[in-house]
C-alpha atoms as a PDB file:
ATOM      1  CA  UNK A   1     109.554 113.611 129.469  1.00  0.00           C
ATOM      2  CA  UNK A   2     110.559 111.173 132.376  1.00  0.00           C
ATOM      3  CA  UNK A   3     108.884 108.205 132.942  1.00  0.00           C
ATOM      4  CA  UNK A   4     110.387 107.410 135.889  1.00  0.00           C
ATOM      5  CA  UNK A   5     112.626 104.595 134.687  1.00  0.00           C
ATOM      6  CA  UNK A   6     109.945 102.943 132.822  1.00  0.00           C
ATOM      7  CA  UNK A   7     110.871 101.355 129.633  1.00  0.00           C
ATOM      8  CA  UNK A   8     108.358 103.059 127.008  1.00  0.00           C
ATOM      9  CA  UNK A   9     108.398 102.042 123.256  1.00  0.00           C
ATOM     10  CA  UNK A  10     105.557 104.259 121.583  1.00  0.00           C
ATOM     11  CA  UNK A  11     104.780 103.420 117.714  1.00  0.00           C
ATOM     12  CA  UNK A  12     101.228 105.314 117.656  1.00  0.00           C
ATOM     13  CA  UNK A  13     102.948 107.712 114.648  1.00  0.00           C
ATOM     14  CA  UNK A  14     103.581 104.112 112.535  1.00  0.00           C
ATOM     15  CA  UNK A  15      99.808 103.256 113.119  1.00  0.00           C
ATOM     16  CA  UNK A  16      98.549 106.950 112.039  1.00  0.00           C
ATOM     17  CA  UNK A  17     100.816 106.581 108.579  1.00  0.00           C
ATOM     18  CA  UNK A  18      99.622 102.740 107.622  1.00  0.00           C
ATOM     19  CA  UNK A  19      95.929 103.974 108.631  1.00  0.00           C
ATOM     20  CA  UNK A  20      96.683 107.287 106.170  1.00  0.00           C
ATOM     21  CA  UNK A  21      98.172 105.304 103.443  1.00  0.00           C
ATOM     22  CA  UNK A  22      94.827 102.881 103.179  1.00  0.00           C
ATOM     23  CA  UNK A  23      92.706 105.533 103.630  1.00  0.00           C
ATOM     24  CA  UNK A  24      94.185 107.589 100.724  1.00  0.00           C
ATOM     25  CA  UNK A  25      94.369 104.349  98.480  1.00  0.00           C
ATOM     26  CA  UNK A  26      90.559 104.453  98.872  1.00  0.00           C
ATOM     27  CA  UNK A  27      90.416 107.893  98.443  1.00  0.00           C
ATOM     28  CA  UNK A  28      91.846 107.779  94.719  1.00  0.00           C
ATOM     29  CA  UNK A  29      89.811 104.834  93.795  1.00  0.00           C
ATOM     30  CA  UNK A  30      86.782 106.260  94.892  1.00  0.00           C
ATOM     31  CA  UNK A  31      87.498 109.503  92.742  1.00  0.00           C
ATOM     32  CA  UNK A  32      88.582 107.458  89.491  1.00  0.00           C
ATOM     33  CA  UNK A  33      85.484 105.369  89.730  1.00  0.00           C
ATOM     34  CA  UNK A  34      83.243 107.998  89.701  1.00  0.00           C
ATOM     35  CA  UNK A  35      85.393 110.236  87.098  1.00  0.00           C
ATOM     36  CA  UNK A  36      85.137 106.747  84.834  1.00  0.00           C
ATOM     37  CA  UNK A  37      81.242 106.768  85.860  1.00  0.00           C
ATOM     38  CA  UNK A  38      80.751 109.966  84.267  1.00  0.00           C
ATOM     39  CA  UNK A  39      83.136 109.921  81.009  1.00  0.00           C
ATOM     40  CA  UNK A  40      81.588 106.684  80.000  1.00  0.00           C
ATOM     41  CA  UNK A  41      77.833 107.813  80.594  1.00  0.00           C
ATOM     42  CA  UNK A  42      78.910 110.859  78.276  1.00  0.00           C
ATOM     43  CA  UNK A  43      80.260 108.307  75.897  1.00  0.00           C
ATOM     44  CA  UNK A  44      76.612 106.041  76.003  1.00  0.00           C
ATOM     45  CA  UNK A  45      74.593 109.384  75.869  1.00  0.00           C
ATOM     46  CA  UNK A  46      76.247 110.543  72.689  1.00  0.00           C
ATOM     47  CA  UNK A  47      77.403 114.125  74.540  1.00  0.00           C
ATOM     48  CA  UNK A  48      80.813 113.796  73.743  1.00  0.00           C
ATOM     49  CA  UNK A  49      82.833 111.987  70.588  1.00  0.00           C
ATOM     50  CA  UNK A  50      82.600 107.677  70.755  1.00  0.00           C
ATOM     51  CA  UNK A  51      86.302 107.898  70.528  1.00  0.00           C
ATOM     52  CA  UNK A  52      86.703 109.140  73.855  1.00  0.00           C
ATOM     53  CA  UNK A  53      85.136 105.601  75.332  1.00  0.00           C
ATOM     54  CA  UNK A  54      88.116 104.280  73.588  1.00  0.00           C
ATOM     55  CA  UNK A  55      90.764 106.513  75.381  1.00  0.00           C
ATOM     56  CA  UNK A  56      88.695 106.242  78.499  1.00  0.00           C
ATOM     57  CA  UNK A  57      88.795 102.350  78.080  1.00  0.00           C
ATOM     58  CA  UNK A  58      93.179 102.801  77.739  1.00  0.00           C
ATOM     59  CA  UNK A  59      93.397 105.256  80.408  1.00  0.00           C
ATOM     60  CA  UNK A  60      91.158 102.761  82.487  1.00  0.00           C
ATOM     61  CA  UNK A  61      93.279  99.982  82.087  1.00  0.00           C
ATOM     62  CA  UNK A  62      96.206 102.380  82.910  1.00  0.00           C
ATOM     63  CA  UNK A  63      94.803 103.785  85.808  1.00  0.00           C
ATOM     64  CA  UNK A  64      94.020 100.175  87.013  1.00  0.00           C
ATOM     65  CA  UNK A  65      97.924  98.492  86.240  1.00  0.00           C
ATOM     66  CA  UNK A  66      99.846 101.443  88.132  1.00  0.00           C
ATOM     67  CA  UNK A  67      97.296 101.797  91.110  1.00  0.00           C
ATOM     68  CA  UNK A  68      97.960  97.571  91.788  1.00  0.00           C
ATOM     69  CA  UNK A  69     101.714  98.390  91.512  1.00  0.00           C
ATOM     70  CA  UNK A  70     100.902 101.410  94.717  1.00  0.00           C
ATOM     71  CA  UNK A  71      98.733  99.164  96.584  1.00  0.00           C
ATOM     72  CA  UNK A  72     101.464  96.560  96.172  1.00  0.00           C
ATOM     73  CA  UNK A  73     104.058  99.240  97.456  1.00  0.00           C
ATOM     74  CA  UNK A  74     101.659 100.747 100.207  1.00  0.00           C
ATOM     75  CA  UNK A  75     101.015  96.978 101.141  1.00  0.00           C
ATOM     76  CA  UNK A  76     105.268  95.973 101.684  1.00  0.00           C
ATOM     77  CA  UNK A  77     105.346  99.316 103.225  1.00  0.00           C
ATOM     78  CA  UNK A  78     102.731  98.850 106.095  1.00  0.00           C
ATOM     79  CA  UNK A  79     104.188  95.032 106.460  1.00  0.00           C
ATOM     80  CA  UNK A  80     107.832  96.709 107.152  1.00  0.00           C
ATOM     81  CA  UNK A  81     106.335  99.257 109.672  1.00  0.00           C
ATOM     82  CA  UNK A  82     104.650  96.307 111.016  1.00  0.00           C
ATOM     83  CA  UNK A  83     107.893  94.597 111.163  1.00  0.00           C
ATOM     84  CA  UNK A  84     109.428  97.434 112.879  1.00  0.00           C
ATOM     85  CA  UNK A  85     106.419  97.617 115.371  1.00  0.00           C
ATOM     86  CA  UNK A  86     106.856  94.115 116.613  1.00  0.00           C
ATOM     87  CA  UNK A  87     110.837  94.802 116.553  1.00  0.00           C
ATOM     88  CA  UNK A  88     110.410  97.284 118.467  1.00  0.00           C
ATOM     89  CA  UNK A  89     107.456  95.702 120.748  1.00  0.00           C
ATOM     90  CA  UNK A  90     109.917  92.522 121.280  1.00  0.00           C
ATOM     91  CA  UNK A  91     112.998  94.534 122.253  1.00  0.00           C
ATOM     92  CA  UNK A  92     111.339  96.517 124.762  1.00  0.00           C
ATOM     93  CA  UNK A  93     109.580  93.490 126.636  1.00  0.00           C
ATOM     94  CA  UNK A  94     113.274  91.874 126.527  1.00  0.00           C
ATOM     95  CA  UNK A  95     114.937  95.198 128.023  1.00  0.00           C
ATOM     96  CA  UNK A  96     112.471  94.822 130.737  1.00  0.00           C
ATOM     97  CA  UNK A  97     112.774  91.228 131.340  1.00  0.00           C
ATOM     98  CA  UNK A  98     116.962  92.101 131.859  1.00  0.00           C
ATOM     99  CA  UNK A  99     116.041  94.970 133.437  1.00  0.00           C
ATOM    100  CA  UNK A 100     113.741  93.253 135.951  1.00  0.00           C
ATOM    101  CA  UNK A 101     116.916  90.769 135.932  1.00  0.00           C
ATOM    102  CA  UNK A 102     115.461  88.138 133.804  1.00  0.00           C
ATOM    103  CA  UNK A 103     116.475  86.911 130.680  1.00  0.00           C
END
């Protein structure tokens, strides 16, 4: 595609992935609440053994500790791209200032 000598840095595909990423991070939250929802109303209705709540309770905590360490990764992941945005943003406003035969 020519762009008739126009400097063009495009970073919409870095955007669509960070705006993925947080949506599926509320995605599996949303599910696991409501799974936890229903185990533990079995549990308090007597439909299913009182151990369970216990388990449930473990894989709760679990569930919780390895989720924090995703966000955490999702979160230095979208910072990078961010990184790489602004890179990128900052490299092709200088090309066009030396272009344009500024500095």
């Amino acid at each position: 595609m020519s762009l008739n000598g126009v400097i063009h840095f495009r970073n919409e595909g870095l955007d669509a992935i960070q705006t993925g990423t947080r949506g599926q991070q509320e995605q599996y939250i949303t599910i696991w609440n409501d799974v936890h929802k229903q185990l533990t109303a079995l549990v308090h209705n007597g439909q299913v053994d009182a151990q369970i709540g216990n388990v449930l309770t473990e894989r709760d905590q679990i569930f919780r500790r390895e989720a924090a360490g995703y966000d955490q990764g999702v979160t230095a992941q979208n910072t990078a791209m961010r990184n790489v945005q602004n890179i990128g943003n900052e490299g092709g406003a200088a090309m066009v200032r030396a272009a344009a035969g500024g500095r």
